[in-house]
PDB file of N, CA and C in Angstrom:
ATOM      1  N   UNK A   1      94.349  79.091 178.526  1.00  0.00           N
ATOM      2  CA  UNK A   1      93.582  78.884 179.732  1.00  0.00           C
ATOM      3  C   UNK A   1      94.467  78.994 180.973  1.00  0.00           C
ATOM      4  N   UNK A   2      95.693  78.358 181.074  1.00  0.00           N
ATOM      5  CA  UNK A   2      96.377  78.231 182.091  1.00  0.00           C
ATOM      6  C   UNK A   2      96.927  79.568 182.294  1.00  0.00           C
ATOM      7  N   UNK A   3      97.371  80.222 181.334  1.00  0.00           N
ATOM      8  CA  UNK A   3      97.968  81.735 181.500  1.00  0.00           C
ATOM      9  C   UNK A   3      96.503  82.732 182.411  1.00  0.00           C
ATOM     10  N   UNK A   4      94.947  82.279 181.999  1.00  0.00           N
ATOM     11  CA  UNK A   4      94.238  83.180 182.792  1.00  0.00           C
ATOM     12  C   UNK A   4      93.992  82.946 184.099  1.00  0.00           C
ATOM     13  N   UNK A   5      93.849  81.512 183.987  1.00  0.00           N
ATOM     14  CA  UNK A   5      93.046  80.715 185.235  1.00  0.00           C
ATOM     15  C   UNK A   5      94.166  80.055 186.314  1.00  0.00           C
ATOM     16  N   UNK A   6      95.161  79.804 185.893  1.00  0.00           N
ATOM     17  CA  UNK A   6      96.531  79.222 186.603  1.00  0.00           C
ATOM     18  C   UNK A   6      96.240  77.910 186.277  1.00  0.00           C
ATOM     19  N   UNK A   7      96.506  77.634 187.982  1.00  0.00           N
ATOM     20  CA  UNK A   7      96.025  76.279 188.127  1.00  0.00           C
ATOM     21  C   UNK A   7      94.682  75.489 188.416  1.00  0.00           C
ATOM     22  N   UNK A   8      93.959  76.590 188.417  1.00  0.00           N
ATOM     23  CA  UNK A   8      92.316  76.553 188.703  1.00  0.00           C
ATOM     24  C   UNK A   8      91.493  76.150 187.484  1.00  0.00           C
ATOM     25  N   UNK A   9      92.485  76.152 185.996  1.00  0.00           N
ATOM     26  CA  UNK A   9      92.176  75.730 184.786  1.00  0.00           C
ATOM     27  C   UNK A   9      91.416  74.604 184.618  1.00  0.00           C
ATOM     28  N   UNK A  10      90.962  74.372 183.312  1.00  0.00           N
ATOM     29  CA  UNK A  10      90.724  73.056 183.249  1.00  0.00           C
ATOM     30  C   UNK A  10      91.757  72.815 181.980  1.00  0.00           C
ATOM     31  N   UNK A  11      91.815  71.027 182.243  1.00  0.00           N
ATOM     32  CA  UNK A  11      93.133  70.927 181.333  1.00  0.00           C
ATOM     33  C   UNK A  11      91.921  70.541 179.843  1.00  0.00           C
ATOM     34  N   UNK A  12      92.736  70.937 178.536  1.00  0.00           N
ATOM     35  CA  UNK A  12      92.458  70.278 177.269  1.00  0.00           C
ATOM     36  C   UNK A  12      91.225  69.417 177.264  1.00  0.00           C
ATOM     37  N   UNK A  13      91.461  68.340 177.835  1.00  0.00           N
ATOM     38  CA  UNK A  13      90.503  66.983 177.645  1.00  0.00           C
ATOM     39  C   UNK A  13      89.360  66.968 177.855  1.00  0.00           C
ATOM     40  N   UNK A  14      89.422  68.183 179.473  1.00  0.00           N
ATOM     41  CA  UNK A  14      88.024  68.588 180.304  1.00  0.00           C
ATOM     42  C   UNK A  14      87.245  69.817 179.024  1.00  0.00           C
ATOM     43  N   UNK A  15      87.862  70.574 178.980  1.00  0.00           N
ATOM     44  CA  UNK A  15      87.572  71.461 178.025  1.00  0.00           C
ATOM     45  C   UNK A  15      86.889  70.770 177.110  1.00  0.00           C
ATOM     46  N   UNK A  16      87.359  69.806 176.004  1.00  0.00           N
ATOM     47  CA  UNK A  16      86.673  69.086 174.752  1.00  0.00           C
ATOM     48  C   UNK A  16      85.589  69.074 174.602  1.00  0.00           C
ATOM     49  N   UNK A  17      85.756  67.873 176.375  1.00  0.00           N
ATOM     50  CA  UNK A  17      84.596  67.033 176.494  1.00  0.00           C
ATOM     51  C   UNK A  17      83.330  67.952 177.242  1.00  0.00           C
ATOM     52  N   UNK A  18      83.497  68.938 177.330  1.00  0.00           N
ATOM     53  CA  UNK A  18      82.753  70.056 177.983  1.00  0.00           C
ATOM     54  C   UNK A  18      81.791  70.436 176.525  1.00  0.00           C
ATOM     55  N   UNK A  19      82.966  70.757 175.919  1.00  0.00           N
ATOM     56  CA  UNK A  19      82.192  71.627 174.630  1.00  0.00           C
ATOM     57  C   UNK A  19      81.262  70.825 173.752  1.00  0.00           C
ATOM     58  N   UNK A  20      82.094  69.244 173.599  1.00  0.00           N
ATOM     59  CA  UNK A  20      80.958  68.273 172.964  1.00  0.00           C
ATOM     60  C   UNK A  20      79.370  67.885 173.767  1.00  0.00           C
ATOM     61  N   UNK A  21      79.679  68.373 174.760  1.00  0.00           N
ATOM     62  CA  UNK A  21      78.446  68.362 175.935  1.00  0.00           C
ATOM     63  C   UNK A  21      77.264  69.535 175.443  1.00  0.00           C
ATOM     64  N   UNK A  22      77.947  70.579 175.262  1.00  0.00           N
ATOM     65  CA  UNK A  22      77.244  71.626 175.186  1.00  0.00           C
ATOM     66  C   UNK A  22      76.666  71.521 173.233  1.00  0.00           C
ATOM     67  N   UNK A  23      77.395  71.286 172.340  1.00  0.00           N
ATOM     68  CA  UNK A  23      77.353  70.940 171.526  1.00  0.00           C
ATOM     69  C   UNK A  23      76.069  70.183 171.021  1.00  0.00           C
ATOM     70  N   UNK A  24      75.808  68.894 172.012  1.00  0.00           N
ATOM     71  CA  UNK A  24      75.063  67.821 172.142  1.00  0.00           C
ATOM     72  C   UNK A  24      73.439  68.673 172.741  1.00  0.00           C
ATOM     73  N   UNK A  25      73.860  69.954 173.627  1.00  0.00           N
ATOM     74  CA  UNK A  25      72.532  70.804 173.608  1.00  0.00           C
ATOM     75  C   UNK A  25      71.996  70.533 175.384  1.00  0.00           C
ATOM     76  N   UNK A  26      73.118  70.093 175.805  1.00  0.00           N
ATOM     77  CA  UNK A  26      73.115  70.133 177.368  1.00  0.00           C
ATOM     78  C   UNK A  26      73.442  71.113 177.797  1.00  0.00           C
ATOM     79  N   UNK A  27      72.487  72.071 178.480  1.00  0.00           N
ATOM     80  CA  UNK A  27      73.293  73.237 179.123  1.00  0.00           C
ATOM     81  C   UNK A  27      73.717  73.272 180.386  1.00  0.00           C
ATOM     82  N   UNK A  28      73.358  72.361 181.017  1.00  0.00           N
ATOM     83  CA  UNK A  28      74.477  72.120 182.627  1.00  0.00           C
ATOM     84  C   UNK A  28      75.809  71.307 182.124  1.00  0.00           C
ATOM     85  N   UNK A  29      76.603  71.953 182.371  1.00  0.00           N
ATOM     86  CA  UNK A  29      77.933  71.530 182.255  1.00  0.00           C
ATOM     87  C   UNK A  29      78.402  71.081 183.392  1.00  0.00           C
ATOM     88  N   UNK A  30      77.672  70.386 184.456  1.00  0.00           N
ATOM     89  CA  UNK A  30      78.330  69.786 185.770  1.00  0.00           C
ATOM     90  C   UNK A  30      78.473  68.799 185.570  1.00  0.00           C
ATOM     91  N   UNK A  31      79.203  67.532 186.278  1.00  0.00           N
ATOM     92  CA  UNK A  31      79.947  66.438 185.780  1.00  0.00           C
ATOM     93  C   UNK A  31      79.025  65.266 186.594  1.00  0.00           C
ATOM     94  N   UNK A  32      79.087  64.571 185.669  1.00  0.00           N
ATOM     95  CA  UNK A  32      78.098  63.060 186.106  1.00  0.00           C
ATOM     96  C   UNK A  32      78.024  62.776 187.801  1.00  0.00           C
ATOM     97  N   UNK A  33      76.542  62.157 187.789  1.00  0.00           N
ATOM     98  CA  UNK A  33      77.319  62.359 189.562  1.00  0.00           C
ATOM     99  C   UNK A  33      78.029  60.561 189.383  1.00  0.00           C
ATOM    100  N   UNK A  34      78.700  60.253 190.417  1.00  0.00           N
ATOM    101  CA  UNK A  34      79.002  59.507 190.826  1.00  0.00           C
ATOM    102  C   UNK A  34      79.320  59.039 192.469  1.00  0.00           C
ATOM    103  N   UNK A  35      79.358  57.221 192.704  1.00  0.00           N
ATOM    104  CA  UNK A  35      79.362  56.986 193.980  1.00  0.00           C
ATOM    105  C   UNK A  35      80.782  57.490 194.717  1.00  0.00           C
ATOM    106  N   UNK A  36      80.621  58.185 196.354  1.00  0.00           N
ATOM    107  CA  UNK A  36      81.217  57.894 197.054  1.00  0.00           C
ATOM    108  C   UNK A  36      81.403  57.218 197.961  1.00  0.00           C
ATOM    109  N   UNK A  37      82.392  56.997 198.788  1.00  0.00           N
ATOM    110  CA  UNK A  37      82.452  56.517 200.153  1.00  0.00           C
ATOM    111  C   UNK A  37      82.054  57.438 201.449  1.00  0.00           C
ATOM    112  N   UNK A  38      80.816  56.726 201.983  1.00  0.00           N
ATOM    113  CA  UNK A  38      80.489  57.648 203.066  1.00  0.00           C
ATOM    114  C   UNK A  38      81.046  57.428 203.852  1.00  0.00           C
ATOM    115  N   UNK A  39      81.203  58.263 205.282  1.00  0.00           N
ATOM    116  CA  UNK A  39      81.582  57.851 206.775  1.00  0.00           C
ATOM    117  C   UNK A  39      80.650  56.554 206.979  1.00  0.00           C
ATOM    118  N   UNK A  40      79.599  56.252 206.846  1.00  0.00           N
ATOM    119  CA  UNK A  40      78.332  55.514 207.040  1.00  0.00           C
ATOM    120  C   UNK A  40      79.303  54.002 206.765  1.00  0.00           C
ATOM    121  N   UNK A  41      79.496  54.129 205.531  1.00  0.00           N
ATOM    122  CA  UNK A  41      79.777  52.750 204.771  1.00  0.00           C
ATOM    123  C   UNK A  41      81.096  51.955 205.673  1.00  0.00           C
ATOM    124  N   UNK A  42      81.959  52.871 206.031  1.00  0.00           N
ATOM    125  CA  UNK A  42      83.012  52.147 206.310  1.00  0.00           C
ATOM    126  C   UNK A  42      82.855  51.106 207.698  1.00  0.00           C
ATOM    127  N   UNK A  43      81.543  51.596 209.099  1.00  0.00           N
ATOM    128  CA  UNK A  43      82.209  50.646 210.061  1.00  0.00           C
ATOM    129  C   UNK A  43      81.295  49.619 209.867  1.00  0.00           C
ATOM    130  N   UNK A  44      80.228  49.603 208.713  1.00  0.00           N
ATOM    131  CA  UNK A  44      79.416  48.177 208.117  1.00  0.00           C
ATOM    132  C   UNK A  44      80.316  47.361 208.066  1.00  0.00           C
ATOM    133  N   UNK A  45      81.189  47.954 206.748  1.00  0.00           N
ATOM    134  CA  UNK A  45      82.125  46.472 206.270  1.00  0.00           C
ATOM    135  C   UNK A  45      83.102  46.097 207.622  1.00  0.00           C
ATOM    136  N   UNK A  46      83.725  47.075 208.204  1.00  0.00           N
ATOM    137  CA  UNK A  46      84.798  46.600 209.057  1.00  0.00           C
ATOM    138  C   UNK A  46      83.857  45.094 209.798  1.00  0.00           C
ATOM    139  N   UNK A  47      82.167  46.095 210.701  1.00  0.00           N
ATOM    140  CA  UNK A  47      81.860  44.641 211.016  1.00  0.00           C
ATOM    141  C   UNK A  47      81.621  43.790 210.407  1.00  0.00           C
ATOM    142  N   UNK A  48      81.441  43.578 209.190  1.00  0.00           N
ATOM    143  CA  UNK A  48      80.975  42.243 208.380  1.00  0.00           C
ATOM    144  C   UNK A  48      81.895  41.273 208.303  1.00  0.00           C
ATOM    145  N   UNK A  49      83.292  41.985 208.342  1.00  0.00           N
ATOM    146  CA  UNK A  49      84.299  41.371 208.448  1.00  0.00           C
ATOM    147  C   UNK A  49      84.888  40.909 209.529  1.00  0.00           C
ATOM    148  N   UNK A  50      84.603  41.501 210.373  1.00  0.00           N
ATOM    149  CA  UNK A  50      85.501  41.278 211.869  1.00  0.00           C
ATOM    150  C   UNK A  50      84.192  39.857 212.516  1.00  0.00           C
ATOM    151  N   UNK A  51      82.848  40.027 211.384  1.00  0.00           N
ATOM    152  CA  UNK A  51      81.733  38.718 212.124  1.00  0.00           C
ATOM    153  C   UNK A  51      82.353  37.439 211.532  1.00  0.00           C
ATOM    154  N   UNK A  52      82.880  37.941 210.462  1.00  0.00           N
ATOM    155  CA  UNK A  52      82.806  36.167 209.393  1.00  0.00           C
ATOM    156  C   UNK A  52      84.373  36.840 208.412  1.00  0.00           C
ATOM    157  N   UNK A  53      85.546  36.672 209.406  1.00  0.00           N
ATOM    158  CA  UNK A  53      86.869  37.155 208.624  1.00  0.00           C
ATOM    159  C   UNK A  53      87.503  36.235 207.333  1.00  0.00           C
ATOM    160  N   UNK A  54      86.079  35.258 207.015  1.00  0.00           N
ATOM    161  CA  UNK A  54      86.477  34.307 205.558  1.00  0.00           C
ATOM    162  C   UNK A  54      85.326  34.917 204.591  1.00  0.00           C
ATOM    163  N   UNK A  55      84.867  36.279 204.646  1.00  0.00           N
ATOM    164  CA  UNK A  55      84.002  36.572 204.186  1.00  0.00           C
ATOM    165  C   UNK A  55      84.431  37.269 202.920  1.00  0.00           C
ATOM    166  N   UNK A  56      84.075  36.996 201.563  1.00  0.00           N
ATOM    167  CA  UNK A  56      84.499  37.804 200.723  1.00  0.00           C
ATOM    168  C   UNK A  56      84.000  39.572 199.733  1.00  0.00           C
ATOM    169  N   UNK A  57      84.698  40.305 199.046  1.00  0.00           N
ATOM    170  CA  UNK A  57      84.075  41.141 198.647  1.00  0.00           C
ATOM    171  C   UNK A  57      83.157  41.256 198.390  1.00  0.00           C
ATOM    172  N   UNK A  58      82.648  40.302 197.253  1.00  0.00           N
ATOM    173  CA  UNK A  58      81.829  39.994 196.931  1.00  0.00           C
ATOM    174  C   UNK A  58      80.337  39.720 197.941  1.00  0.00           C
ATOM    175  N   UNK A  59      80.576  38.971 198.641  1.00  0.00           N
ATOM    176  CA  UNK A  59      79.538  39.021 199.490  1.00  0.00           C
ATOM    177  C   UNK A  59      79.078  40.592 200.258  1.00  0.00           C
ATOM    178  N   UNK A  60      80.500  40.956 200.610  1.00  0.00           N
ATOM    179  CA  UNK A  60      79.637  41.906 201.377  1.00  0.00           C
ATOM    180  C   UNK A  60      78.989  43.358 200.241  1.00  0.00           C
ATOM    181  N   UNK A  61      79.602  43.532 199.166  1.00  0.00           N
ATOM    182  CA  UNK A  61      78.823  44.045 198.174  1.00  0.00           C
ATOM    183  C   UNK A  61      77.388  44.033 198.059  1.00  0.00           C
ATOM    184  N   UNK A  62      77.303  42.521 197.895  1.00  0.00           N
ATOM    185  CA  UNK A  62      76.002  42.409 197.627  1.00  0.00           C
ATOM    186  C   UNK A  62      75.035  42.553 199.123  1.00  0.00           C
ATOM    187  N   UNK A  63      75.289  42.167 199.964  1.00  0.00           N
ATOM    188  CA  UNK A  63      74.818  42.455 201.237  1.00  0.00           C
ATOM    189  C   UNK A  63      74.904  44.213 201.403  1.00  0.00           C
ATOM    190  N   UNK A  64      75.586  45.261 201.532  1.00  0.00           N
ATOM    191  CA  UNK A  64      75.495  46.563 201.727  1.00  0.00           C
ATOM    192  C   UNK A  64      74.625  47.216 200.445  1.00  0.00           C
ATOM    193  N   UNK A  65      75.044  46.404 199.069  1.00  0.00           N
ATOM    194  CA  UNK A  65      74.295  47.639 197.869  1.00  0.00           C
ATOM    195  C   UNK A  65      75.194  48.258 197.556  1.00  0.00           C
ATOM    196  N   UNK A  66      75.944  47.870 197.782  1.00  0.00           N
ATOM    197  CA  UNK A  66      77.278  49.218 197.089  1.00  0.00           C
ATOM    198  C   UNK A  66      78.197  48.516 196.175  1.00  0.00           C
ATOM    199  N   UNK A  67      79.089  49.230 195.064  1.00  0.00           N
ATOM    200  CA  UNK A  67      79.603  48.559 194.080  1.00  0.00           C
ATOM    201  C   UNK A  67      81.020  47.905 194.459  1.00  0.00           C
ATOM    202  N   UNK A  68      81.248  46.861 193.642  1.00  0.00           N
ATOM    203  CA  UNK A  68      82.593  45.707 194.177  1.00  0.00           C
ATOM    204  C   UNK A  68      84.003  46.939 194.543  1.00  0.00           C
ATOM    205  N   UNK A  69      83.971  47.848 193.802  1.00  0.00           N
ATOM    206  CA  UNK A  69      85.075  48.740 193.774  1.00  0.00           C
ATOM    207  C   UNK A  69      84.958  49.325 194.709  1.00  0.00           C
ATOM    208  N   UNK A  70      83.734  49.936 195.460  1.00  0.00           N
ATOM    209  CA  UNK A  70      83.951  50.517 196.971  1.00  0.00           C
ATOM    210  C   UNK A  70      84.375  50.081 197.591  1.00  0.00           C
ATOM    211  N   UNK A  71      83.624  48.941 197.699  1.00  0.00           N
ATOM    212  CA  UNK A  71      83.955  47.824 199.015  1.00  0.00           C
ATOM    213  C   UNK A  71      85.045  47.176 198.944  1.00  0.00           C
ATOM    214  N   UNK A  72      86.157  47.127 197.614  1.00  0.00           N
ATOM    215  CA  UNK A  72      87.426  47.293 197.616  1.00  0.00           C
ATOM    216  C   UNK A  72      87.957  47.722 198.462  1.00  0.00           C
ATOM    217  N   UNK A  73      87.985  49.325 197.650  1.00  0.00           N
ATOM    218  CA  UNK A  73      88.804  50.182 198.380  1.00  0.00           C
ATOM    219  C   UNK A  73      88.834  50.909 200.009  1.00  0.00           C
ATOM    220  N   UNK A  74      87.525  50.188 200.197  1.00  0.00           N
ATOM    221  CA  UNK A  74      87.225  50.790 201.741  1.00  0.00           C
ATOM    222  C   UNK A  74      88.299  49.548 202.322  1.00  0.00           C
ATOM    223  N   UNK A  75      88.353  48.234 202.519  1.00  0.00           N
ATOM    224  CA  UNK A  75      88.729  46.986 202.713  1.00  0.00           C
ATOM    225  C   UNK A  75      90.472  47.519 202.743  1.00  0.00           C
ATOM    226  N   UNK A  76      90.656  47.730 201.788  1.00  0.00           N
ATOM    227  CA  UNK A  76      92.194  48.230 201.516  1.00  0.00           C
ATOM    228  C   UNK A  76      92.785  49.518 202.127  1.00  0.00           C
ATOM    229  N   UNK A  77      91.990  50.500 201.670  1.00  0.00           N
ATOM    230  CA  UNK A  77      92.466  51.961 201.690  1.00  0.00           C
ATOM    231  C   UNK A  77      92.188  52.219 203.250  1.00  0.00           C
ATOM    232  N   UNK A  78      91.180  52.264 203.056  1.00  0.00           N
ATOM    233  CA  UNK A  78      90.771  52.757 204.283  1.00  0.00           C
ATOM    234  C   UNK A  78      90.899  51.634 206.034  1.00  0.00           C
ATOM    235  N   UNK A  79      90.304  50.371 205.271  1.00  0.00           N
ATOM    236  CA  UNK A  79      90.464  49.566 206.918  1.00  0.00           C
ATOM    237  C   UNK A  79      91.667  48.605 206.873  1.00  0.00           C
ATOM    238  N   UNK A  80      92.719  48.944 205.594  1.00  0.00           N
ATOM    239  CA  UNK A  80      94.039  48.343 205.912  1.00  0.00           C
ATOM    240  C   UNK A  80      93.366  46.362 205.875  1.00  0.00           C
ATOM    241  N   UNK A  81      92.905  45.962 205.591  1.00  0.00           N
ATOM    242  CA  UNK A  81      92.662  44.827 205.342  1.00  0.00           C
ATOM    243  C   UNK A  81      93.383  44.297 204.180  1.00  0.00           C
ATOM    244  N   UNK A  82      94.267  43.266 204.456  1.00  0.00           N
ATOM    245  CA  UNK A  82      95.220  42.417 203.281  1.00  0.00           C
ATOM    246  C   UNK A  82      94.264  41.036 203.144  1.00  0.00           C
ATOM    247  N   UNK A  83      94.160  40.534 202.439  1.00  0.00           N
ATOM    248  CA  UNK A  83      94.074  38.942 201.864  1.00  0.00           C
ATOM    249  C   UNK A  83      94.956  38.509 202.326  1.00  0.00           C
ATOM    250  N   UNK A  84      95.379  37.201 203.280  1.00  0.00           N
ATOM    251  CA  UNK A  84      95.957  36.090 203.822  1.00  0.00           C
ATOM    252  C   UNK A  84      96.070  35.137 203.595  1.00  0.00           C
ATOM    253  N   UNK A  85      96.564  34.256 203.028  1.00  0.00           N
ATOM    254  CA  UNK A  85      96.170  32.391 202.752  1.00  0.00           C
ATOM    255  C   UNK A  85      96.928  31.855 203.455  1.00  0.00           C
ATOM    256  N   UNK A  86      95.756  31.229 204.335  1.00  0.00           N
ATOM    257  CA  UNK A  86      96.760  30.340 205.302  1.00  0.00           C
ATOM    258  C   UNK A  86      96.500  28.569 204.863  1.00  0.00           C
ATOM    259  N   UNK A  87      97.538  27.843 204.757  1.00  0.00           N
ATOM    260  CA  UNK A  87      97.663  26.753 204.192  1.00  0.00           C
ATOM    261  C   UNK A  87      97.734  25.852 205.124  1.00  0.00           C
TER     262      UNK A  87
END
């Protein structure tokens, strides 16, 4: 594969699990959808946070609809937000 396709290949694993797909009698071979992060999502949380800065993931999860792992990584990745304990 890599000798035809380069790097545009798919590796081994993708391949397999492609063929057990097709195998199974699925003929779209496109890949599950899954959630992203929209532009939309990110200046929600910033305000949810910047209203109530003892507010946790969890809450705002459940308040937006979106899964604990977005609202992770938006918190982190994206709006640079650390956890603090102040004593």
């Amino acid at each position: 594969m890599k000798a035809v396709y380069g790097e545009y290949g798919l590796c081994r694993s993708s391949v397999v699990v492609r063929r057990k797909r097709f195998l199974e009698g699925l003929e779209l071979l496109e890949d599950d959808a899954h959630r992203v992060i929209t532009p939309e999502m990110i200046p929600k949380v910033n305000s949810l946070v910047l209203d109530n800065r003892r507010t946790t993931v969890d809450k705002i999860h459940r308040l937006l609809g979106i899964i604990e792992g977005t609202t992770h990584t938006i918190m982190h990745q994206h709006l640079n937000f650390q956890k603090v304990c102040a004593q």
